[in-house]
Protein backbone atom coordinates (compact mmCIF):
# COMPACT_ATOMS: atom_id res chain seq x y z
CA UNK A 1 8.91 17.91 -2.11
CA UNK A 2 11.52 20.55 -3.52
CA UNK A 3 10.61 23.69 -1.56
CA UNK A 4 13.31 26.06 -0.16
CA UNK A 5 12.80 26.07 3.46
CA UNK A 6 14.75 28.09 6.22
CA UNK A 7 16.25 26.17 8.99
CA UNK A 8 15.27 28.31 12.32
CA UNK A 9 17.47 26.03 15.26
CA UNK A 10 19.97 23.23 15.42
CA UNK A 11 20.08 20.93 18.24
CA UNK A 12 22.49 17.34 18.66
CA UNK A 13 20.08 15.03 20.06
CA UNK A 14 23.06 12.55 20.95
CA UNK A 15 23.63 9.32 19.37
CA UNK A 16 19.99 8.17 18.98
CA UNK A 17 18.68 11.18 17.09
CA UNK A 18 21.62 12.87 16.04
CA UNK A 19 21.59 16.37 14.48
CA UNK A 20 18.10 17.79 14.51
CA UNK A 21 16.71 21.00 12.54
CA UNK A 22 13.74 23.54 13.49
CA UNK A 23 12.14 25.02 10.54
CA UNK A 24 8.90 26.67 10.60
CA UNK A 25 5.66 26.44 8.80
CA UNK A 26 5.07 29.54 6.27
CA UNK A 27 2.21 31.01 8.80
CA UNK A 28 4.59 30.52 11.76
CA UNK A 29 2.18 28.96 13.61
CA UNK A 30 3.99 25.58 13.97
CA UNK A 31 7.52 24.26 14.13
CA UNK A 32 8.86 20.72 12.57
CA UNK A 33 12.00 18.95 13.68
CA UNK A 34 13.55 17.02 11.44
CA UNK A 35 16.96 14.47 10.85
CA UNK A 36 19.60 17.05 9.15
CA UNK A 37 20.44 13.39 7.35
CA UNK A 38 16.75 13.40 5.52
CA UNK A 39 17.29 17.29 3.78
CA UNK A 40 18.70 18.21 0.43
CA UNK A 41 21.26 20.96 0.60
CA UNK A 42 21.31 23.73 -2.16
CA UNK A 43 24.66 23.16 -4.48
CA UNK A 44 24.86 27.09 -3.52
CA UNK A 45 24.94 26.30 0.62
CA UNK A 46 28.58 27.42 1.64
CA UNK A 47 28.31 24.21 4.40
CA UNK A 48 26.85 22.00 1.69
CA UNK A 49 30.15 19.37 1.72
CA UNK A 50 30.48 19.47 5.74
CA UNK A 51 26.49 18.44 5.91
CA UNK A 52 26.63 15.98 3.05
CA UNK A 53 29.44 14.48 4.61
CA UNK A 54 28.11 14.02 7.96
CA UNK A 55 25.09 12.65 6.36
CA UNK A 56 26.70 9.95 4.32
CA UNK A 57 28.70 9.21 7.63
CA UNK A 58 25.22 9.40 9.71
CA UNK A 59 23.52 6.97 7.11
CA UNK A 60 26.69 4.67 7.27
CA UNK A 61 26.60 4.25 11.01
CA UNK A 62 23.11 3.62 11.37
CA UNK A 63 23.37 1.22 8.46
CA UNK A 64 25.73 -0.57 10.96
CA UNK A 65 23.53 -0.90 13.94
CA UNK A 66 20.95 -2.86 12.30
């Protein structure tokens, strides 16, 4: 799905779930949480090489523990 969405809250869930994301339906009536290693990044995001390197890192590691 390539929809713009707004990231409302960042949490580090530890090892297990690592960095987590809040974003919000459009009628604000429900909240999602999901991986920061499963979203795209706009090539505009000033933070868009930090999070795609964590990810890469994040998807490397986990890679490892299988």
């Amino acid at each position: 799905m390539d929809e713009a969405l707004e990231i409302t809250s960042v949490l580090d869930s530890g090892e297990m779930g690592g960095i987590l994301c809040a974003i919000e339906s459009k009628d604000k009536k429900e909240v999602f949480m999901i991986s920061l290693t499963h979203l795209r990044i706009g090539a505009d995001h000033p933070l868009k090489a930090k999070i795609e390197a964590y990810q890469k890192a994040r998807v490397r590691k986990l890679s490892r523990q299988r």
